[in-house]
C-alpha atoms as a PDB file:
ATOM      1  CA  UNK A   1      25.021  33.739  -7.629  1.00  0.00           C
ATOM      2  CA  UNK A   2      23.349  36.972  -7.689  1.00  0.00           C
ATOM      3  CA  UNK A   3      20.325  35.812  -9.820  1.00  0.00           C
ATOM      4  CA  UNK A   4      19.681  33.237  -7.023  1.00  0.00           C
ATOM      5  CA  UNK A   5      19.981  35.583  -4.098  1.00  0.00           C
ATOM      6  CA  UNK A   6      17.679  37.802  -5.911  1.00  0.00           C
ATOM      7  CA  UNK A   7      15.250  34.688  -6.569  1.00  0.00           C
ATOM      8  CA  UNK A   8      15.401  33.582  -3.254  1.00  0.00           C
ATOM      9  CA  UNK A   9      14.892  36.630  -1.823  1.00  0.00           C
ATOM     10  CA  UNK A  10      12.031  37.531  -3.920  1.00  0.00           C
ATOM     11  CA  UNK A  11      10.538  34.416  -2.919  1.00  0.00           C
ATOM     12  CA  UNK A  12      10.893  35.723   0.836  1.00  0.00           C
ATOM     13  CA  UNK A  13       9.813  39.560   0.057  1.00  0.00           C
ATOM     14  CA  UNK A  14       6.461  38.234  -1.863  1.00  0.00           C
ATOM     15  CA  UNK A  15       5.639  36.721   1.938  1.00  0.00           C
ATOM     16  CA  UNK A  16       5.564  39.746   4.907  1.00  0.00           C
ATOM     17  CA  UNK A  17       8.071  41.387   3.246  1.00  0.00           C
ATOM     18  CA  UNK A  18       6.620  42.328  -0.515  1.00  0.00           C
ATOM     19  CA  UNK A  19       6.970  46.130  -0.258  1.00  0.00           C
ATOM     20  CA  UNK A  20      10.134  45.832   1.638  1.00  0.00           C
ATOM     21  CA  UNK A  21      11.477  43.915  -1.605  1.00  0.00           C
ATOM     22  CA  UNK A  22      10.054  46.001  -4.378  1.00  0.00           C
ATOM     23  CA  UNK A  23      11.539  49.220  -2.126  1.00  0.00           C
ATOM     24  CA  UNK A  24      14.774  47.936  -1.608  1.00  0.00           C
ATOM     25  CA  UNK A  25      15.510  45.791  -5.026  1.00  0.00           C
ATOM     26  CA  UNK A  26      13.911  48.196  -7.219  1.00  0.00           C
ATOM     27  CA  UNK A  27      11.548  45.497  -8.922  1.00  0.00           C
ATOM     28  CA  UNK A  28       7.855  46.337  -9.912  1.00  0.00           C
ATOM     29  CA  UNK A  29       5.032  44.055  -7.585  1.00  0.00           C
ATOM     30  CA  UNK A  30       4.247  42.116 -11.229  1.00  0.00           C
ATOM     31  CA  UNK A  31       8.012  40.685 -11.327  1.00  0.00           C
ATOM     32  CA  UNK A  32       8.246  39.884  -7.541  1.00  0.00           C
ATOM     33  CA  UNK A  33       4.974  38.098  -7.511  1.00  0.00           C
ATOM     34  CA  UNK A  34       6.110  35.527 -10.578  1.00  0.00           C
ATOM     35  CA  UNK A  35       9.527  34.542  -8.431  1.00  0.00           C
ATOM     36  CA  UNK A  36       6.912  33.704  -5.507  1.00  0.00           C
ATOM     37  CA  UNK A  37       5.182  31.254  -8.523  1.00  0.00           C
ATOM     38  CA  UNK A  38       8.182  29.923 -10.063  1.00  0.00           C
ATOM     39  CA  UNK A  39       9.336  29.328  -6.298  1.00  0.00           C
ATOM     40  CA  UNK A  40       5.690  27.620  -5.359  1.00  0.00           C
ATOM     41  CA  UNK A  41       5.637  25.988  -8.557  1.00  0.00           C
ATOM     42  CA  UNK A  42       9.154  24.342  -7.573  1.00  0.00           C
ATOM     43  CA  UNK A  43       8.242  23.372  -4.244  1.00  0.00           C
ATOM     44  CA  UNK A  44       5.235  21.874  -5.317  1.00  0.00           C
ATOM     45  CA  UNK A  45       6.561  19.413  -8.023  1.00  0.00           C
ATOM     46  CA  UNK A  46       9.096  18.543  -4.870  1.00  0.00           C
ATOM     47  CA  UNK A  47       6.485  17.298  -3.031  1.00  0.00           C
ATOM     48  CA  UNK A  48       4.759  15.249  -5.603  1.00  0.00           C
ATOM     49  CA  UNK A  49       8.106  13.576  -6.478  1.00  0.00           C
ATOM     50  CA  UNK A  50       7.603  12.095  -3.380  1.00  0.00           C
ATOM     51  CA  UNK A  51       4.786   9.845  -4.175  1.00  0.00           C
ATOM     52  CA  UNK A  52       6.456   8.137  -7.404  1.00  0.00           C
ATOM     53  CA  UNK A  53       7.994   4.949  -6.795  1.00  0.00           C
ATOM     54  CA  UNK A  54      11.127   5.253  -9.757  1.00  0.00           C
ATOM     55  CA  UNK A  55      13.642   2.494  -8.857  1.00  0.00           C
ATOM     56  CA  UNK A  56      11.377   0.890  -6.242  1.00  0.00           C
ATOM     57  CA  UNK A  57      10.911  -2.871  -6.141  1.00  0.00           C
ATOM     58  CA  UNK A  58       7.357  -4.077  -4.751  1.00  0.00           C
ATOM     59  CA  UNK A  59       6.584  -8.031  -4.299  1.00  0.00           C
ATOM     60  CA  UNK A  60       2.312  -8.437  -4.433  1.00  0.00           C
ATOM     61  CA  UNK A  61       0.775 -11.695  -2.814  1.00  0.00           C
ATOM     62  CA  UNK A  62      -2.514 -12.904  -4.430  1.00  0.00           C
ATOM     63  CA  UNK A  63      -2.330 -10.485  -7.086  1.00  0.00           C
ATOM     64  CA  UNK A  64      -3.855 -12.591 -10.088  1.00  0.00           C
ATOM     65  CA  UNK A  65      -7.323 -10.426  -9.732  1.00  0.00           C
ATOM     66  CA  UNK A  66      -9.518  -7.912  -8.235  1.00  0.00           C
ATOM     67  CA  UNK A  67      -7.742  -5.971  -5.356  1.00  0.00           C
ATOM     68  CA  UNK A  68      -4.487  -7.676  -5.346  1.00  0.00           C
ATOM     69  CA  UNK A  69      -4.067  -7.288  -9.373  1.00  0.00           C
ATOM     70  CA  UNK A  70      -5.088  -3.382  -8.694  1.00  0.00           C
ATOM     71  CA  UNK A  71      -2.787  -2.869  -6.152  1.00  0.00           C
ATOM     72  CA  UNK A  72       0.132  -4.288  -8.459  1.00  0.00           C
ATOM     73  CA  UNK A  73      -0.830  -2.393 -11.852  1.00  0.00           C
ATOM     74  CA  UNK A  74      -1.539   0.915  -9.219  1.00  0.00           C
ATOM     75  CA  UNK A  75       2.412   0.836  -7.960  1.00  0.00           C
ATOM     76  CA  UNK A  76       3.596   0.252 -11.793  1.00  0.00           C
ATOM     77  CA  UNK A  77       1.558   3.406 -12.713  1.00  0.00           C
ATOM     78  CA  UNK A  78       3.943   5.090  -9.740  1.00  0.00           C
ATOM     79  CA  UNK A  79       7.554   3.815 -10.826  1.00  0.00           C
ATOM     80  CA  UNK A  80       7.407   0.793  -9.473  1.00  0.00           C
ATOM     81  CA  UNK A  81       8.841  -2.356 -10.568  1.00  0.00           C
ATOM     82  CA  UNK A  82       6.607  -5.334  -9.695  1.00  0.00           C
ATOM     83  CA  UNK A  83       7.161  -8.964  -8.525  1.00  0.00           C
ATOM     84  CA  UNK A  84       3.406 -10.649  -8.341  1.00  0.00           C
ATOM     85  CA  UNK A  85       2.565 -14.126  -7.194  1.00  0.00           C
ATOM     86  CA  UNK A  86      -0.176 -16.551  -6.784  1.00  0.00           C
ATOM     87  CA  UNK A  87      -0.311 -20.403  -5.907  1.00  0.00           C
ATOM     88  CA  UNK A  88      -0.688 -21.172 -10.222  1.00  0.00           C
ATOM     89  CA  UNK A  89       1.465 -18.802 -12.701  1.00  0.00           C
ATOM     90  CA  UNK A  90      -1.653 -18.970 -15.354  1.00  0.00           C
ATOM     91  CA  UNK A  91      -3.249 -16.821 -12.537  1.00  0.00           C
ATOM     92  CA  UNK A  92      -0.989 -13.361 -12.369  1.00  0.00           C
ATOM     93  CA  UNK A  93       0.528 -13.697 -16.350  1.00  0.00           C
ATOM     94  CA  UNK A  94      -2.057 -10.806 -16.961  1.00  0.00           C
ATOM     95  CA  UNK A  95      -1.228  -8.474 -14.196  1.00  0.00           C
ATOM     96  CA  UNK A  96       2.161  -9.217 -15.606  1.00  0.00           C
ATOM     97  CA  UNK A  97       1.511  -8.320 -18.933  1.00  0.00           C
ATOM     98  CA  UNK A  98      -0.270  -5.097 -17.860  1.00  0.00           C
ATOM     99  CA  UNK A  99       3.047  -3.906 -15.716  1.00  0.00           C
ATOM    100  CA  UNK A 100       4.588  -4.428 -18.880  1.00  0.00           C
ATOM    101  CA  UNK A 101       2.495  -2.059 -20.592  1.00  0.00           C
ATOM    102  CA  UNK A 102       2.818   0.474 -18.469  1.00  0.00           C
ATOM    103  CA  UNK A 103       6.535   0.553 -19.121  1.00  0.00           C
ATOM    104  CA  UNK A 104       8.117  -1.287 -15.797  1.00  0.00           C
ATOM    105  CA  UNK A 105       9.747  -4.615 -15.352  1.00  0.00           C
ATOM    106  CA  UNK A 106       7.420  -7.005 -14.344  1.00  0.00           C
ATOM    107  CA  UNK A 107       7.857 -10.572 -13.068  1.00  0.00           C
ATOM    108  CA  UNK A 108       5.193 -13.333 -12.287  1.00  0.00           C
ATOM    109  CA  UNK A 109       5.867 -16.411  -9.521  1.00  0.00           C
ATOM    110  CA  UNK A 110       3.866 -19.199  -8.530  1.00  0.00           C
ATOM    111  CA  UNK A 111       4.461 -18.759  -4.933  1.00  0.00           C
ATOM    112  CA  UNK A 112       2.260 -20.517  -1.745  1.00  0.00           C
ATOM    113  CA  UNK A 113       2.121 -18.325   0.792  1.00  0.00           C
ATOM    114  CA  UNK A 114       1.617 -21.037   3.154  1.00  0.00           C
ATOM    115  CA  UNK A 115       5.314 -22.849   2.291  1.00  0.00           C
ATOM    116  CA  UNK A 116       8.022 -21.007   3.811  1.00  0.00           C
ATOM    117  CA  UNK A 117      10.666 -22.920   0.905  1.00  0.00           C
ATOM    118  CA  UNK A 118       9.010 -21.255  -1.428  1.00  0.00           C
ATOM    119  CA  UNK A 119       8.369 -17.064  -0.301  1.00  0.00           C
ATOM    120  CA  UNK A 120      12.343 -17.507   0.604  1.00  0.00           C
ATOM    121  CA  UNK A 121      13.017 -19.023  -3.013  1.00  0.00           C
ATOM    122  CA  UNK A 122      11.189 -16.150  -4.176  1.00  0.00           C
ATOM    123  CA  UNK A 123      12.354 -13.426  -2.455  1.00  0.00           C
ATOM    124  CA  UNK A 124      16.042 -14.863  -3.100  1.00  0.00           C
ATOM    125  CA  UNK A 125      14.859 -14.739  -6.860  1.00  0.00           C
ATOM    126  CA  UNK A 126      13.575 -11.029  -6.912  1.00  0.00           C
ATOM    127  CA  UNK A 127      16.256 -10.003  -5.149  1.00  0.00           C
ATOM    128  CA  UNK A 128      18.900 -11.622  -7.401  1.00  0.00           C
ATOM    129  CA  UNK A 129      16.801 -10.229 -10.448  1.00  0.00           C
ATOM    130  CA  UNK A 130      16.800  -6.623  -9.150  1.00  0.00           C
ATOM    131  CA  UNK A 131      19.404  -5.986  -6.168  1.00  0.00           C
ATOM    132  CA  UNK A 132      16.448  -5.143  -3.681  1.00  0.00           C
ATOM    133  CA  UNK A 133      13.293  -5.745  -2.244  1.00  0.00           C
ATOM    134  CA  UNK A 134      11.336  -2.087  -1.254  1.00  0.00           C
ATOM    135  CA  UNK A 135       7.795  -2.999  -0.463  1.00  0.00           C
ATOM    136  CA  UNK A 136       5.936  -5.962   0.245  1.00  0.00           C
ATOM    137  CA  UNK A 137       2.116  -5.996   0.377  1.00  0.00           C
ATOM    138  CA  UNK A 138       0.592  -9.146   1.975  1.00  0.00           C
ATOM    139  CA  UNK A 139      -2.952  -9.354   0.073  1.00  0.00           C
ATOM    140  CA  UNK A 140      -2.953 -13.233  -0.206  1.00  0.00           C
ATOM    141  CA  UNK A 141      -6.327 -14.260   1.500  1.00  0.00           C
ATOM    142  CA  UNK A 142      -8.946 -16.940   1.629  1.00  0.00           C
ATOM    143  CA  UNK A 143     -12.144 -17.159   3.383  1.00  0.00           C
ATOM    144  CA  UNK A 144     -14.531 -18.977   4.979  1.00  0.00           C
ATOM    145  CA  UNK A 145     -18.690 -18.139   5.260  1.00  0.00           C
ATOM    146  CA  UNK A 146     -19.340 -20.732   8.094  1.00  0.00           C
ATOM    147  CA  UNK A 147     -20.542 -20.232  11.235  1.00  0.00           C
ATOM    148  CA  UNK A 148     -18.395 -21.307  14.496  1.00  0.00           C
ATOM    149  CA  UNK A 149     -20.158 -24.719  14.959  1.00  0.00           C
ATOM    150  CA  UNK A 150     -20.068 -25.473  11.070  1.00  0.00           C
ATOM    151  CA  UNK A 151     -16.536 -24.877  10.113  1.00  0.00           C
ATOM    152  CA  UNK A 152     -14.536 -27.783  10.237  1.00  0.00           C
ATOM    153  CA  UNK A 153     -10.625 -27.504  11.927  1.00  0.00           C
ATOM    154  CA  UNK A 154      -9.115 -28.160   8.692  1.00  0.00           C
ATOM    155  CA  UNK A 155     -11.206 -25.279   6.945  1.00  0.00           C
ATOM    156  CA  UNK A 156     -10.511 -23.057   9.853  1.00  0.00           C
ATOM    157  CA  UNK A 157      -6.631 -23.964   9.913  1.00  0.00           C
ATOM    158  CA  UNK A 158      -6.496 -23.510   5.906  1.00  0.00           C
ATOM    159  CA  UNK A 159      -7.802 -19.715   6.731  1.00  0.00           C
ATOM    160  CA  UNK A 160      -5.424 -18.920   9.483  1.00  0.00           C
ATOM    161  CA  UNK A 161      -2.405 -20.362   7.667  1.00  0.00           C
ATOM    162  CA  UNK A 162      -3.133 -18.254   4.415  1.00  0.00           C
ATOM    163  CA  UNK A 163      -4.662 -15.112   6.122  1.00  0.00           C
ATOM    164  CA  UNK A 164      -2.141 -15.072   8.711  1.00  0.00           C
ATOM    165  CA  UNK A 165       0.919 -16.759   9.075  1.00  0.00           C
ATOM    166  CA  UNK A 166       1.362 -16.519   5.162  1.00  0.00           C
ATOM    167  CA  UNK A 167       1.663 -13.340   5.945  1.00  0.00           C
ATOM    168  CA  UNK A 168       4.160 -13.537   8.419  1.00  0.00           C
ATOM    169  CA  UNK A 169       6.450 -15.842   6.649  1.00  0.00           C
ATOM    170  CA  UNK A 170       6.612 -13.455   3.534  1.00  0.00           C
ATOM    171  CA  UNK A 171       7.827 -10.550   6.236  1.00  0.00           C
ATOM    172  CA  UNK A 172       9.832 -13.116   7.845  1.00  0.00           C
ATOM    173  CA  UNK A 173      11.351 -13.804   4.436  1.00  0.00           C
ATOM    174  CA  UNK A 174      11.938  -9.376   3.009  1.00  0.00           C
ATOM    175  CA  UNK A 175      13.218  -8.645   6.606  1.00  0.00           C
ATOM    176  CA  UNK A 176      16.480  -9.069   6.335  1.00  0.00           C
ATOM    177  CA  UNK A 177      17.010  -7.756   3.004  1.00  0.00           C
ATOM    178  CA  UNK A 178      15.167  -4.461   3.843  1.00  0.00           C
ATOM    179  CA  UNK A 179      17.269  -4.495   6.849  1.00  0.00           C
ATOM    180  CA  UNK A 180      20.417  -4.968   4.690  1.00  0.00           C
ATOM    181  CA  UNK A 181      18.950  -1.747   2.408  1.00  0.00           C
ATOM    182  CA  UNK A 182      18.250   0.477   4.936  1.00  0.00           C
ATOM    183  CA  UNK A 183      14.362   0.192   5.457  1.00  0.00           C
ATOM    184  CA  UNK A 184      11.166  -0.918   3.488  1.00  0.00           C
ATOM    185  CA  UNK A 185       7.605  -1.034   4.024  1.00  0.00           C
ATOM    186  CA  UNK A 186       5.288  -3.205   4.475  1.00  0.00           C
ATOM    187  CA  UNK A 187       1.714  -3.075   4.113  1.00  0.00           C
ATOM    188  CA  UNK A 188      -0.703  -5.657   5.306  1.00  0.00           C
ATOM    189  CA  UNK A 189      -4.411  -6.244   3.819  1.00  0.00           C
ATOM    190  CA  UNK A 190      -6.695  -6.925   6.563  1.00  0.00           C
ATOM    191  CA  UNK A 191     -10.231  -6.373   7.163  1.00  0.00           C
ATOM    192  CA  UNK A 192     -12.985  -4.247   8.814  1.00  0.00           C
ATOM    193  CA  UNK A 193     -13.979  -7.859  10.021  1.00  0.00           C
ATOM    194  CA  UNK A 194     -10.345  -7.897  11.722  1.00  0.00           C
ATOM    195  CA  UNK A 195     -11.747  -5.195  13.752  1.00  0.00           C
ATOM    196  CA  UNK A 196     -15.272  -6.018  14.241  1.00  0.00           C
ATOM    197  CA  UNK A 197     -16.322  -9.882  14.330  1.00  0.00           C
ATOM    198  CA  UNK A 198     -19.343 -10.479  11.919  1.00  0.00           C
ATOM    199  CA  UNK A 199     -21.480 -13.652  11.873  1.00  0.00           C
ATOM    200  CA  UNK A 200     -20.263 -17.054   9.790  1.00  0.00           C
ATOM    201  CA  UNK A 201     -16.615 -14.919   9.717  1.00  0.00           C
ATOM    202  CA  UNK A 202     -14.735 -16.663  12.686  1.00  0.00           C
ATOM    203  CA  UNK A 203     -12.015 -17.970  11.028  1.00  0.00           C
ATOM    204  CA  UNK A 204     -11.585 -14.782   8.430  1.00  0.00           C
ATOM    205  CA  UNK A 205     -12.108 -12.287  11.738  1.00  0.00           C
ATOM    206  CA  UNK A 206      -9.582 -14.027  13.707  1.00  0.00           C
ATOM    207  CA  UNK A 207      -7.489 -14.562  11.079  1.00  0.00           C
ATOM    208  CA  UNK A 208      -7.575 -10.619  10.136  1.00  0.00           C
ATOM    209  CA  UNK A 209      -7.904  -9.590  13.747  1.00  0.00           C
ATOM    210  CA  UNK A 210      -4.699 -11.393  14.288  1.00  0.00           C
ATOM    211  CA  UNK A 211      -3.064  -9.995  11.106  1.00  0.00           C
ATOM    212  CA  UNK A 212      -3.768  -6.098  12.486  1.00  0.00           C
ATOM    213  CA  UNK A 213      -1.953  -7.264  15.817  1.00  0.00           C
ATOM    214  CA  UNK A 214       0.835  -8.619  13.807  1.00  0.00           C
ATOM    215  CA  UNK A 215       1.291  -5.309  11.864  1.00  0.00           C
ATOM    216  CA  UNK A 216       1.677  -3.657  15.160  1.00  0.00           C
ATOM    217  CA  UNK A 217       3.711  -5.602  16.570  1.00  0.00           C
ATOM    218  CA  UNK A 218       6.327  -5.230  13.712  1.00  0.00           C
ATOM    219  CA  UNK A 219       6.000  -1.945  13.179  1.00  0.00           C
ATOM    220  CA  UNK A 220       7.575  -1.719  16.758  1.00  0.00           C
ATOM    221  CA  UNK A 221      10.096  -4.230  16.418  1.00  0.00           C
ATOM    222  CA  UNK A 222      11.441  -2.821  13.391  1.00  0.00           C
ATOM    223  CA  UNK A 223      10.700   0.580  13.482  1.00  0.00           C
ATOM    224  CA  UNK A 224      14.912   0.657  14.169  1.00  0.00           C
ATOM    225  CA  UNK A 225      15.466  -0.665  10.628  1.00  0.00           C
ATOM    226  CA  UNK A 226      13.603   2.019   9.140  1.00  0.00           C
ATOM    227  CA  UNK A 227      11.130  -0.794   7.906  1.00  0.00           C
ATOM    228  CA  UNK A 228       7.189   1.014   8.269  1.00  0.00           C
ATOM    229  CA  UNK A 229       4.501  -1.483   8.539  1.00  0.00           C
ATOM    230  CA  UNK A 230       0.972  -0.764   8.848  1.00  0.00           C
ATOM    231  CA  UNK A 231      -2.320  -2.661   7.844  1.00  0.00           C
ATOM    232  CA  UNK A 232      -5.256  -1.387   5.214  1.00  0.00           C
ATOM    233  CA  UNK A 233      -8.602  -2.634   6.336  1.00  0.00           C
ATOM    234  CA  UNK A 234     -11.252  -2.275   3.395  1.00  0.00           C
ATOM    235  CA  UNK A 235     -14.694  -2.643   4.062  1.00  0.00           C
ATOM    236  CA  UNK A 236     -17.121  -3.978   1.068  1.00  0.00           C
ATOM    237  CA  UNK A 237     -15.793  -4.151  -2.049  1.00  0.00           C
ATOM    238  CA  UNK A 238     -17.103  -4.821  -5.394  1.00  0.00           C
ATOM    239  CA  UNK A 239     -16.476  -8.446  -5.638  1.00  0.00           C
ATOM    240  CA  UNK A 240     -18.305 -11.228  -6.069  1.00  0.00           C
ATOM    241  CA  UNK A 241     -18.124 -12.527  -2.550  1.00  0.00           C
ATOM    242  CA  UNK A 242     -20.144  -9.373  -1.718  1.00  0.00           C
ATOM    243  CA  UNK A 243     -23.196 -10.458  -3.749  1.00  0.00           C
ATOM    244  CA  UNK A 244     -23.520 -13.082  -1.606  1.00  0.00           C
ATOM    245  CA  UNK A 245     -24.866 -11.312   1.796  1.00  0.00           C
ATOM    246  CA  UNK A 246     -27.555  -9.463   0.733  1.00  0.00           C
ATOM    247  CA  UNK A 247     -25.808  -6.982  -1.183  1.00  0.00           C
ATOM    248  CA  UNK A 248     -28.474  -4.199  -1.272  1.00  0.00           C
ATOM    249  CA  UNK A 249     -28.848  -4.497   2.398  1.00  0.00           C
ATOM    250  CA  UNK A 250     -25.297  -3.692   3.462  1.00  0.00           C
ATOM    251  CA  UNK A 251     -24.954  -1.043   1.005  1.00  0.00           C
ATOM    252  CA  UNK A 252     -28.077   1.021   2.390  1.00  0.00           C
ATOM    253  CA  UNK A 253     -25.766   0.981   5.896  1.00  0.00           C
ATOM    254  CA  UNK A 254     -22.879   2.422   4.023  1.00  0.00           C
ATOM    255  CA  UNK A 255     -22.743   6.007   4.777  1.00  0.00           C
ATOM    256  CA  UNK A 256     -21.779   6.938   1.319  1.00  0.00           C
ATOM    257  CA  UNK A 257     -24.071   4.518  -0.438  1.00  0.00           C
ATOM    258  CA  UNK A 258     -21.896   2.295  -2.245  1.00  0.00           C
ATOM    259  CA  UNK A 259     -19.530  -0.125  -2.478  1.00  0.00           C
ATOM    260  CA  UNK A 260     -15.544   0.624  -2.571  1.00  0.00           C
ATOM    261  CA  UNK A 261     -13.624  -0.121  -6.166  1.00  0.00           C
ATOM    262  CA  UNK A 262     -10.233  -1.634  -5.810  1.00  0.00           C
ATOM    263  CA  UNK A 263      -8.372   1.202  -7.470  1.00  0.00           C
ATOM    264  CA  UNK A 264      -9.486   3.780  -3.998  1.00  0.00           C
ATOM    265  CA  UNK A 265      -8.048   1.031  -1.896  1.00  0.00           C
ATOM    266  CA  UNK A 266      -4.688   1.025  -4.315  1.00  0.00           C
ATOM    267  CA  UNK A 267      -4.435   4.586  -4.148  1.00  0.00           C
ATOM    268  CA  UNK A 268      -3.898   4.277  -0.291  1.00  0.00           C
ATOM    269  CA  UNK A 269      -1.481   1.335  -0.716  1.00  0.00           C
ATOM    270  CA  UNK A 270       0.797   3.225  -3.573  1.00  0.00           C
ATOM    271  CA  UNK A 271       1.135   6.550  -0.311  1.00  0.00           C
ATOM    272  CA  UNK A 272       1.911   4.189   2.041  1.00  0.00           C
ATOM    273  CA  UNK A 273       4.626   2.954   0.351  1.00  0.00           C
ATOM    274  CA  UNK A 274       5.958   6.677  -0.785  1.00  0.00           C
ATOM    275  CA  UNK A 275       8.043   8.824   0.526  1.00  0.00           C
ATOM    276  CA  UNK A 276       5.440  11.261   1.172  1.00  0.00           C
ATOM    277  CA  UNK A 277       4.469   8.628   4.020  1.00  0.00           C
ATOM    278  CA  UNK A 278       7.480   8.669   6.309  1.00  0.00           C
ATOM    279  CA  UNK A 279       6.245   9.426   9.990  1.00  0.00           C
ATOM    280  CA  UNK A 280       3.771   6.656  10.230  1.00  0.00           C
ATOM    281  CA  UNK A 281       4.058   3.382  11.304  1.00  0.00           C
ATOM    282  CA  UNK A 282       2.217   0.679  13.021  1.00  0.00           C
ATOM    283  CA  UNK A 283      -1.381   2.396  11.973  1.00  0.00           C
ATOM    284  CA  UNK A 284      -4.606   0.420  10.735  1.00  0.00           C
ATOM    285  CA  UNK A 285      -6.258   2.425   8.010  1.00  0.00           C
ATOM    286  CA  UNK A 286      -9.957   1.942   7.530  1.00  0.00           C
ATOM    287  CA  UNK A 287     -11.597   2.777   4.229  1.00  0.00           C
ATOM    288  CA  UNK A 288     -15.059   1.410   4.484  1.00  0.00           C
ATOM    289  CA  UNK A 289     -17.387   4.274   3.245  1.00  0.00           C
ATOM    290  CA  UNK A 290     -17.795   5.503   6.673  1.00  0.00           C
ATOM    291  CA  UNK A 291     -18.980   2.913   8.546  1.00  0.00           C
ATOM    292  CA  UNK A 292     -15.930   3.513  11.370  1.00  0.00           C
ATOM    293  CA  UNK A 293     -18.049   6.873  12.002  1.00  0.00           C
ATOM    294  CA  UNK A 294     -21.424   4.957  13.314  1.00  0.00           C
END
């Protein structure tokens, strides 16, 4: 009792009050400085605990490669235990493997996006595997490279139905299990195209334009269930759908010069989903290199 008055008061004393404390307590300036560290050391490994993910369940859409498969093996690195899925199994068994490895429980479903039968199925399954569902992170996209007179309505359907209301039938699906649990989050992978329309991108604008509305939308509606939803809109990426419009070009407009690597987008995703993110909900995060800025 004493030793932790004298602790927390030395913690207090080291602020306005040093001289007061080494007058009053009789302790030299050396000792009350080190209960100020061991106090700051404390309260800093506090707040860092808040960004690991022990005991947290995460279902991944489209997670067989590139950003999606980052995203799922970035969460496992945090505590997480992962659920990833892809239309073909053969797809996400090596993002499963690699949770694995990095010590969490890891399960891979074929899953369309696009067939509400099958997210429920799923989520029923992950659910019944680990008693919860904590964060779901829509990254299941396709795209199309066609201008507005080219595309044909099936091509342009197959993008909205994937892009978009995939995505809303996998929220539809967690809701009321995060409801039942007391919250969740929800992160949504849309697009700087979502937010600025770019030429042959019609369908994939539209479809990630609508996706940024739909993260708004539920962040309000269920906001009350302690369920945070917000939307992450990369710009260019390393991937090989970049090579393909004139790659050097759009760098050189990059402020920073480069392209972004999955693992900075997966970075963002694994905060968002902490409890070191708690007081935001409904926002669309940009990380494009700067290009917001111009």
């Amino acid at each position: 009792m004493t030793q932790g008055f004298v602790s927390e008061f030395g913690y207090l004393a080291v602020g306005n009050y040093l001289e007061f404390g080494i007058w009053i307590l009789g302790f030299s300036r050396q000792e009350m400085i080190w209960f100020r560290l061991c106090r700051v050391r404390e309260v800093d490994m506090e707040g860092m605990e808040k960004f690991y993910l022990r005991g947290k369940v995460a279902l991944i859409t489209g997670a067989g490669k590139n950003l999606g498969r980052a995203i799922a093996l970035s969460l496992a690195e945090a505590g997480a235990n992962v659920v990833v899925t892809s239309r073909t199994r053969s797809e996400i068994e090596g993002t499963e493997e690699q949770i694995r490895e990095k010590g969490q429980k890891a399960l891979a479903i074929a899953m369309d996006v696009t067939d509400f039968p099958q997210v429920e199925e799923t989520v029923q399954k992950i659910v019944s595997e680990f008693g919860r569902i904590d964060i779901l992170v829509n990254n299941a996209a396709t795209r199309s490279f066609k201008s507005l007179l080219e595309i044909s309505k099936e091509e342009w359907q197959s993008v909205i139905d994937t892009n978009l209301t995939g995505a809303f039938l996998c929220c539809e699906a967690v809701g009321p299990a995060m409801i039942r649990q007391g919250g969740g989050r929800i992160i949504n992978i849309s697009s700087r195209s979502g937010l600025r329309g770019m030429v042959n991108r019609g369908a994939y604008s539209a479809s990630k334009g609508g996706l940024i509305q739909l993260t708004q939308v539920l962040a309000l509606e269920w906001a009350q269930y302690n369920i945070l939803v917000h939307a992450v809109a990369p710009g260019l990426l390393s991937t090989r759908h970049a090579a393909d419009f004139s790659f050097e070009k759009r760098i050189s407009n990059i402020p920073l010069k480069r392209v972004g690597q999955f693992e900075e987008v997966a970075l963002l995703i694994v905060y968002l989903a902490s409890e070191a993110c708690t007081y935001m909900t409904g926002e669309v995060i940009l990380i494009d290199g700067g290009m917001a800025a111009k």
